[in-house]
Structures are given as structure tokens and as C-alpha cells.
C-alpha atoms as a PDB file:
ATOM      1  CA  UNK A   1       5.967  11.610 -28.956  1.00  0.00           C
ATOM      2  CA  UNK A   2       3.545  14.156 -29.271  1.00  0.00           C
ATOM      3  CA  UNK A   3       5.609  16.985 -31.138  1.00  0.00           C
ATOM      4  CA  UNK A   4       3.679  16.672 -33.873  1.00  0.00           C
ATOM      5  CA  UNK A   5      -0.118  16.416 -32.329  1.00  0.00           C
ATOM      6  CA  UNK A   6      -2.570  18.744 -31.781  1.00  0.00           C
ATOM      7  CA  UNK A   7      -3.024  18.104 -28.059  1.00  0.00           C
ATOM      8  CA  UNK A   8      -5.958  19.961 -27.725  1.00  0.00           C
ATOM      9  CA  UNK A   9      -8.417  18.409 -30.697  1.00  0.00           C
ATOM     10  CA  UNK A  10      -6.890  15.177 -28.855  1.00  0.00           C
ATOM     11  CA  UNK A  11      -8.267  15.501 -25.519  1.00  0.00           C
ATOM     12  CA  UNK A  12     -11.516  17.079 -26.435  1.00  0.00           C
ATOM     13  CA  UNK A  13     -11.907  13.792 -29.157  1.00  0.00           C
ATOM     14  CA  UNK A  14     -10.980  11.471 -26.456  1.00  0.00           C
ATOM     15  CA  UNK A  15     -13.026  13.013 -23.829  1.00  0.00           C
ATOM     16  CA  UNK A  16     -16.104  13.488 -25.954  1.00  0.00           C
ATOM     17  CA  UNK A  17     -15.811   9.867 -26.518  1.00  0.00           C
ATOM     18  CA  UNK A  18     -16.063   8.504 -22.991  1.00  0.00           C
ATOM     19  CA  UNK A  19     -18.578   9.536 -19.988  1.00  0.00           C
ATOM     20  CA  UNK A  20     -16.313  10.614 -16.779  1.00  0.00           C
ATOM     21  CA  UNK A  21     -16.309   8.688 -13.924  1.00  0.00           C
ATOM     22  CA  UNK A  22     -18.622  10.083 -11.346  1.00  0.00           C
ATOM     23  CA  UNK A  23     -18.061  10.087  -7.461  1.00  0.00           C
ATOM     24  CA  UNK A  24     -21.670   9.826  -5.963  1.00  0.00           C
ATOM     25  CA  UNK A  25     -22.083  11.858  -2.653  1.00  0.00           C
ATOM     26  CA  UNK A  26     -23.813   8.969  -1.015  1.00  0.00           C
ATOM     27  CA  UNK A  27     -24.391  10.540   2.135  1.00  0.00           C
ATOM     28  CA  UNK A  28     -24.672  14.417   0.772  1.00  0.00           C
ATOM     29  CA  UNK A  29     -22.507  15.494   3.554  1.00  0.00           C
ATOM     30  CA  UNK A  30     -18.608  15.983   1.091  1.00  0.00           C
ATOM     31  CA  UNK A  31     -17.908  19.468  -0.176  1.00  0.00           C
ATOM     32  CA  UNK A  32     -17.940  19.535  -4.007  1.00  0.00           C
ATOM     33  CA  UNK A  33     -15.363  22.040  -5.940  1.00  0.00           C
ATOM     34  CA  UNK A  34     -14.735  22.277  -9.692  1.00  0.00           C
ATOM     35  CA  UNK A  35     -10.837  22.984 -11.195  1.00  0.00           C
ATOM     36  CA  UNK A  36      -9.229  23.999 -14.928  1.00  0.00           C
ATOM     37  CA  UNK A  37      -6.813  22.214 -16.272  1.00  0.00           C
ATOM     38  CA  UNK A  38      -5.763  24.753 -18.346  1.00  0.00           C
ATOM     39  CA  UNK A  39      -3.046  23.905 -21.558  1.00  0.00           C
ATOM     40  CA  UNK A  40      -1.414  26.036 -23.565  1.00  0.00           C
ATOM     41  CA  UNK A  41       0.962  25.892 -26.310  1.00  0.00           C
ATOM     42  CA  UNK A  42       4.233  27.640 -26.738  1.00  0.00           C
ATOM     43  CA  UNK A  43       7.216  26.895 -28.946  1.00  0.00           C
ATOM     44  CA  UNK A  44       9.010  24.121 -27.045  1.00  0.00           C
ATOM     45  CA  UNK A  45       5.580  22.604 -26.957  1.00  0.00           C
ATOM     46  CA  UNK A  46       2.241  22.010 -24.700  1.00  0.00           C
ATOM     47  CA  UNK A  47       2.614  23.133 -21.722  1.00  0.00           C
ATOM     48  CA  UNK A  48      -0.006  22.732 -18.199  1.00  0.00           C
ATOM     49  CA  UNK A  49      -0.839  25.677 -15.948  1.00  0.00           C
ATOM     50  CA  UNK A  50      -0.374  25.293 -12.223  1.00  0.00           C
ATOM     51  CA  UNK A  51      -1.167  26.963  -9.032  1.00  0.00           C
ATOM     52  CA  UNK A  52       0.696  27.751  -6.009  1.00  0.00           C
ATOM     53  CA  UNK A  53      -1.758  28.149  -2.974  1.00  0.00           C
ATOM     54  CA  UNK A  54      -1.109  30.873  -0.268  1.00  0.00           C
ATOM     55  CA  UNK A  55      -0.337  30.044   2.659  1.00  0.00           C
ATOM     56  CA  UNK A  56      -3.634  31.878   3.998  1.00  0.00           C
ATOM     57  CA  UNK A  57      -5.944  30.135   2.159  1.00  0.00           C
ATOM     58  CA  UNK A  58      -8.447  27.764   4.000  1.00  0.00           C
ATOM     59  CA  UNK A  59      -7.838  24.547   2.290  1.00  0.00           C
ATOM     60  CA  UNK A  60      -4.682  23.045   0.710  1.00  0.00           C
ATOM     61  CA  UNK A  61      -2.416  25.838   1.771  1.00  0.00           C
ATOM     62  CA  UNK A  62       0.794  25.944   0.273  1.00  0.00           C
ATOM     63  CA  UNK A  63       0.079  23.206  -2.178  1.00  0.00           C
ATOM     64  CA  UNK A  64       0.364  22.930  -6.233  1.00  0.00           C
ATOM     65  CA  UNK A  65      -3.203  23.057  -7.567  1.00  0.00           C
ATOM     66  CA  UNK A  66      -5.483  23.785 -10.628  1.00  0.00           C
ATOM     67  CA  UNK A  67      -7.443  27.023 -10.932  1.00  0.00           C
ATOM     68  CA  UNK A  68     -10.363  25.905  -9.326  1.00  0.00           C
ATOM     69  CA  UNK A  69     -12.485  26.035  -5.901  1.00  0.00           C
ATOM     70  CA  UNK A  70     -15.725  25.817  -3.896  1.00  0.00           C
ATOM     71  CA  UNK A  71     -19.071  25.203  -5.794  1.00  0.00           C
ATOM     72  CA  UNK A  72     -21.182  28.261  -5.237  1.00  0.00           C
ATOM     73  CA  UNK A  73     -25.329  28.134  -5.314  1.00  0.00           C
ATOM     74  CA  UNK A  74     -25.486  30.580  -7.454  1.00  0.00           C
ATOM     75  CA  UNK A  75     -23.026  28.778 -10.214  1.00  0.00           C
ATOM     76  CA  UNK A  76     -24.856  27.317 -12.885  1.00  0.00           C
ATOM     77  CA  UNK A  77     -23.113  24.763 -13.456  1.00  0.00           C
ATOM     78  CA  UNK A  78     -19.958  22.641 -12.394  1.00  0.00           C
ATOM     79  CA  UNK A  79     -17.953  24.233 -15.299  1.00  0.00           C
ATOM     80  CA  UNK A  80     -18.994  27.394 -14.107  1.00  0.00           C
ATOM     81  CA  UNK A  81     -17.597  27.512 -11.066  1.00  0.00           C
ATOM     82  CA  UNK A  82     -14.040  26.269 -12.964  1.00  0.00           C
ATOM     83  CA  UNK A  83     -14.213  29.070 -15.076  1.00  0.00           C
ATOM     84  CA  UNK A  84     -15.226  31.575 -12.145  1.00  0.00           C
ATOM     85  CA  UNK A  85     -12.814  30.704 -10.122  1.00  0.00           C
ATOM     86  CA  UNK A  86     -10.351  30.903 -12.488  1.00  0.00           C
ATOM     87  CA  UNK A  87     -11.002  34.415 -13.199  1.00  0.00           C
ATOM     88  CA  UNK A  88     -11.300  35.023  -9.425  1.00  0.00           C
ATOM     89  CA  UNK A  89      -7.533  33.477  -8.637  1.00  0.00           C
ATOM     90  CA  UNK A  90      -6.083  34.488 -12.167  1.00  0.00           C
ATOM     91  CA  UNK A  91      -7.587  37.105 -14.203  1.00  0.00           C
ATOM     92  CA  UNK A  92      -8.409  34.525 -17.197  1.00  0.00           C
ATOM     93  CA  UNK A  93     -11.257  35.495 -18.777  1.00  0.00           C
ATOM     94  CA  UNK A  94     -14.301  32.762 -19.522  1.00  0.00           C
ATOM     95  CA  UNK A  95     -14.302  33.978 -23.510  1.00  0.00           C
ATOM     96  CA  UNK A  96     -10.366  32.556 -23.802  1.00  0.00           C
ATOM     97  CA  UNK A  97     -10.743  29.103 -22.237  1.00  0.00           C
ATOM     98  CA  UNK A  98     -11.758  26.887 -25.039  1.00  0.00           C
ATOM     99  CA  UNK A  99     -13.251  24.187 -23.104  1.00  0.00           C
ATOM    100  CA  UNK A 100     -11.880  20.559 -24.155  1.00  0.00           C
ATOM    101  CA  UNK A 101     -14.207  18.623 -21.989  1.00  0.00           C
ATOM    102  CA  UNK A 102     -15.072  17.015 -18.354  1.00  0.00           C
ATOM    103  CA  UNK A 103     -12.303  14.421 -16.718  1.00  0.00           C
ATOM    104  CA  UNK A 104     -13.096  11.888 -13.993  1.00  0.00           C
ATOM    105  CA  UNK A 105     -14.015  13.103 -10.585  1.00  0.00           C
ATOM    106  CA  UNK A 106     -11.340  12.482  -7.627  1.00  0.00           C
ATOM    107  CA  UNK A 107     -11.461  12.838  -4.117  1.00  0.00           C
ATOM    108  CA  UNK A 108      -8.744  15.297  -1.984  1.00  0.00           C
ATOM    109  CA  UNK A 109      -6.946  12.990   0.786  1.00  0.00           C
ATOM    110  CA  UNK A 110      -6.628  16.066   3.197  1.00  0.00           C
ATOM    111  CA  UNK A 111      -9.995  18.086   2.770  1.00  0.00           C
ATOM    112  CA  UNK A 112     -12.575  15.505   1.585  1.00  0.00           C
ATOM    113  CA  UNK A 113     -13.659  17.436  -1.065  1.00  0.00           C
ATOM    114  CA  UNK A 114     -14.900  15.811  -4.709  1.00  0.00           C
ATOM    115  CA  UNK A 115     -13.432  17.561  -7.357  1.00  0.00           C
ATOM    116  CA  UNK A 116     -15.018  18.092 -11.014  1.00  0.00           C
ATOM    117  CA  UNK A 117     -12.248  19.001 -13.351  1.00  0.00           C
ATOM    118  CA  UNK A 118     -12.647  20.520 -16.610  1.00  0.00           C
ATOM    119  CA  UNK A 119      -9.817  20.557 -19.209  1.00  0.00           C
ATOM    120  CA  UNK A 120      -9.056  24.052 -20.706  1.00  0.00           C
ATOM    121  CA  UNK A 121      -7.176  25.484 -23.614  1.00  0.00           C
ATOM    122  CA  UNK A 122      -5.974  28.934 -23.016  1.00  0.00           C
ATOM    123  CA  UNK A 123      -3.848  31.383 -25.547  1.00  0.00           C
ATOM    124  CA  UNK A 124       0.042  32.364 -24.385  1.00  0.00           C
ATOM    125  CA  UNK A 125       1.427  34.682 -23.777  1.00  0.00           C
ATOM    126  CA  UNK A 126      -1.395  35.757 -22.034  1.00  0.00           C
ATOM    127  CA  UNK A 127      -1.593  38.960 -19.321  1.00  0.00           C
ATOM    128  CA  UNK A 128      -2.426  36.519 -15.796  1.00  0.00           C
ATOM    129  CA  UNK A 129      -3.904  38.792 -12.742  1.00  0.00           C
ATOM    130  CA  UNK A 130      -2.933  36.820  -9.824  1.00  0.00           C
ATOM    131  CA  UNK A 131      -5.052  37.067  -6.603  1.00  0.00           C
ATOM    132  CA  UNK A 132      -2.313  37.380  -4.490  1.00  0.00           C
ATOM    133  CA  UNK A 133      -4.659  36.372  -1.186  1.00  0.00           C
ATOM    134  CA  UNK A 134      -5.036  32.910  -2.669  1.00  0.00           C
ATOM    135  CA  UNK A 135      -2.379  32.181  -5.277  1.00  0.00           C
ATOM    136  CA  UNK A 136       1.301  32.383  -4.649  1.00  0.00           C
ATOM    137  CA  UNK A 137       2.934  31.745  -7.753  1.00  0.00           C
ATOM    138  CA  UNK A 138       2.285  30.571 -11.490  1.00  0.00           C
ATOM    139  CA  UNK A 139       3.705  27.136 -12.030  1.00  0.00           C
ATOM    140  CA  UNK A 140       4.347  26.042 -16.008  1.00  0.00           C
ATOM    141  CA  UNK A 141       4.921  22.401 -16.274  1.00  0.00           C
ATOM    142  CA  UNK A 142       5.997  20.620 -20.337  1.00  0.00           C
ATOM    143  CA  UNK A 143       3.378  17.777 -20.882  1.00  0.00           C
ATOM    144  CA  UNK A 144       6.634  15.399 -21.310  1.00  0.00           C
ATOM    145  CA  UNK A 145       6.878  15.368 -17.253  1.00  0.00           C
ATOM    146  CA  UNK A 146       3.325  13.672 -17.178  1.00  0.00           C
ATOM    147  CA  UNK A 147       4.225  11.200 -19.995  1.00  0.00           C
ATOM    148  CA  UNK A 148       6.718  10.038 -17.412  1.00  0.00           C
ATOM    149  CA  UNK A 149       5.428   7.547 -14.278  1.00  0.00           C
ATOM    150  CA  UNK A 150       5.157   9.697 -11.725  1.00  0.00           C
ATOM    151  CA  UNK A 151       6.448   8.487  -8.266  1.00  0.00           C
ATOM    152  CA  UNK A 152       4.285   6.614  -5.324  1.00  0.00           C
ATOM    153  CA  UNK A 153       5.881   8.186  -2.358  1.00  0.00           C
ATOM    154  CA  UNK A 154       5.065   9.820   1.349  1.00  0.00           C
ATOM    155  CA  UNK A 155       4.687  13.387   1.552  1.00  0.00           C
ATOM    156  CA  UNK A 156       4.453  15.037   4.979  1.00  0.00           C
ATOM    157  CA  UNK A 157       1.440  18.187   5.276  1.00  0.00           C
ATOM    158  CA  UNK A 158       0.688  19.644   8.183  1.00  0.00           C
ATOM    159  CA  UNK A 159       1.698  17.093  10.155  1.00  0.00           C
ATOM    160  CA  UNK A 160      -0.058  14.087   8.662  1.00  0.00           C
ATOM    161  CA  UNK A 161       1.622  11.722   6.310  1.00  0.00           C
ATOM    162  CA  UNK A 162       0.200  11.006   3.423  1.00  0.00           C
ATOM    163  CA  UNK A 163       1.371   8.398   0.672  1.00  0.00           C
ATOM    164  CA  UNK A 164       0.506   9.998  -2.734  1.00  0.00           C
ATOM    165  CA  UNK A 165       1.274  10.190  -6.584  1.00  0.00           C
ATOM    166  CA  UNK A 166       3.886  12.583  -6.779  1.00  0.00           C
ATOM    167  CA  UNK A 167       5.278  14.549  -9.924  1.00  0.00           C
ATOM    168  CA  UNK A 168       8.230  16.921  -9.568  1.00  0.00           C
ATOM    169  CA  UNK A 169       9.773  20.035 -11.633  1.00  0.00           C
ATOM    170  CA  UNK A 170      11.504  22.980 -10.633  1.00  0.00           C
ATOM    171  CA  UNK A 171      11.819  22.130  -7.128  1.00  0.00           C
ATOM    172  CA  UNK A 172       7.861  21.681  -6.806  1.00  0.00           C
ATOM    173  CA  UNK A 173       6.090  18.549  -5.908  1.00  0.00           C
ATOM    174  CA  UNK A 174       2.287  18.277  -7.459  1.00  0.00           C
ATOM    175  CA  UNK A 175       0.681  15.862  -5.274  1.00  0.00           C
ATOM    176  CA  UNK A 176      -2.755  14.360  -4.058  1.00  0.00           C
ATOM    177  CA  UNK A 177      -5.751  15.418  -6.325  1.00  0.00           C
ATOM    178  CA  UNK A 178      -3.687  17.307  -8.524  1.00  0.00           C
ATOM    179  CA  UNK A 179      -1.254  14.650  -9.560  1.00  0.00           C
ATOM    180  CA  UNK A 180      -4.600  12.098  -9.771  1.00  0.00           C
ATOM    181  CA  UNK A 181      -6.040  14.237 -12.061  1.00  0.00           C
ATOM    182  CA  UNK A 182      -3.105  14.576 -14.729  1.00  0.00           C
ATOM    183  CA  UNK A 183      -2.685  10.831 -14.307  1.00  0.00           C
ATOM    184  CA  UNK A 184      -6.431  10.578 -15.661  1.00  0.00           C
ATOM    185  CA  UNK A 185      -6.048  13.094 -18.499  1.00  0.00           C
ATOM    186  CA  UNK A 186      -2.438  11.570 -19.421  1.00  0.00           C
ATOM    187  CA  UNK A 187      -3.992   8.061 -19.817  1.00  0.00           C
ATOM    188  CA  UNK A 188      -7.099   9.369 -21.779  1.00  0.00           C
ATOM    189  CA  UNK A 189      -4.721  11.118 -24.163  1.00  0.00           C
ATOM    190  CA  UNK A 190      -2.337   8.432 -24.498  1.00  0.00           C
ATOM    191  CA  UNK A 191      -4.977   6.219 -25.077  1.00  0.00           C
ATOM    192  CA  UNK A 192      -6.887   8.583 -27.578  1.00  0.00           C
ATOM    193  CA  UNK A 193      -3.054   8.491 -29.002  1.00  0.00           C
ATOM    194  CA  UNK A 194      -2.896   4.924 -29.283  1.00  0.00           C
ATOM    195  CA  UNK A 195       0.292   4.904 -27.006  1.00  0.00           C
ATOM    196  CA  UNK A 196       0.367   2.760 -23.382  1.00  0.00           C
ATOM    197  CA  UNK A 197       2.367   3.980 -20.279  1.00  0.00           C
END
């Protein structure tokens, strides 16, 4: 479908055209963190960068994630802290994320954090420096797995179940607020496109 698209001047058109949907902290007591959703292009076509969290880590261990984490004071901004962090957990440097624009806020199911994600595109190849203390493994997932409904189903995490939107490739299973979040950006592009689910 999109083969012959330039993905990237799609999304930053279709978010530039829209305000993103804002969770309001009501009660100024939720934790607020800010993710990439970085995209990339290689010759079988765009492609969307994942993250495998450690096991060690304090939140979300062991789960499929953005670049992303906690809001720091001293961040100036929400996309700051997107593009910090993503330095921090893979060595990818603020001057090669071309910034496409802001998606809707979601909320995690397990942490009660609000998440601010920013869409990203990055150059491939490109030399990653993984922080092995918080990330895992790189996970590359085609854009075609996103154009597909993704399944409602119950996944089991740390002993709670919760019943999620669930994607899967390569034996991986992108979940929760990560899963929420494509779903957003997949329906703003398709839309933008002029193409329904």
C-alpha cells in the first residue's frame, strides 16, 4: 500500500494537521515519561525501531518498548526527554532524529505512567550503542505488521493479567502502551493516506 509513499513527509503532514490528544493529570499525582517512535527506511521498506527492556530495569521489565523514559526537571521540554533518553538507552544522537511530530498521549496499564510520544525519523544503517543495564535487545518491526488489526487478547506480567492490544513478530509480543501508540500513529497515517482499517 505504501511502497510508493514517503512515510515520513506523511506523518509529519498528518500530525502537523491535528492537535494530540492530551491526558490531563487531574490530580498531579501520575508519573509523566516521553518515548521515540523512531522510523527508518531500508530497502524492503519502512521499518519501526523497538526496545527490549532488561530485566533490571524498574518499570516494564522485560517488555517491548520505545526509546523513551522518566521526565527529568531539568528537561526542557517533553521532546527532550524523548530524545535524551534515547541517547541514554541507544547511542542515537539528537542531530539524526528528524522529528515528525507529537502523537496522542496514552496511559501504561501496569505503571500508571502518561506517556508523550514523539515520532522520529532516523538514518540506517546506523552505529546503535545499547545501554545494556536497560535495553536488552534491538527489535526491527516492517510497518506492514501495523497495517494489520492487531489482536485484543490477555497477556500475563508479573502475575497480573492484563487484556491488551497485542502485535506479534519474531516471537515478540508488543503490548500495552506500546501497541496503543502504533495503533494511534497507524490510523493518523492511514487517514493522512486516505485509506481505512
Amino acid at each position: 500500500m505504501f511502497h510508493n509513499k514517503n512515510i515520513p513527509s506523511l506523518i509529519k503532514a498528518a500530525l502537523k494537521a491535528r492537535s494530540p490528544q492530551i491526558i490531563e493529570d487531574q490530580s498531579g499525582l501520575s508519573r509523566h515519561a516521553a518515548v521515540l517512535i523512531p522510523i527508518f527506511k531500508r530497502d524492503d521498506g519502512y521499518m519501526f525501531l523497538f526496545t527490549k527492556r532488561t530485566s533490571t530495569v524498574e518499570a516494564h521489565k522485560g517488555q517491548i518498548s520505545f526509546p523513551g523514559g522518566r521526565v527529568d526537571e531539568q528537561d526542557g521540554s517533553l521532546m527532550e526527554t524523548a530524545l535524551r533518553e534515547a541517547n541514554e538507552e541507544i547511542g542515537l544522537h539528537r542531530k539524526d532524529v528528524k522529528i515528525l511530530g507529537r502523537t496522542d498521549d496514552v496511559r501504561t496499564m501496569s505503571s500508571d505512567y502518561i506517556v508523550h510520544p514523539f515520532a522520529g525519523f532516523i538514518p540506517y544503517p546506523y552505529d546503535f550503542r545499547i545501554n545494556r543495564n536497560e535495553v536488552e535487545e534491538l527489535l526491527t518491526v516492517p510497518l506492514e505488521i501495523f497495517l494489520e488489526n492487531g489482536s485484543a487478547m490477555p497477556v500475563e506480567y508479573q502475575g497480573e493479567i492484563y487484556r491488551s492490544l497485542t502485535y506479534t513478530y519474531g516471537g515478540e509480543v508488543i503490548w500495552g502502551a506500546t501497541a496503543r501508540i502504533m495503533e494511534n500513529l497507524v490510523e493518523i497515517l492511514l487517514s493522512a493516506a486516505g485509506s481505512k482499517f
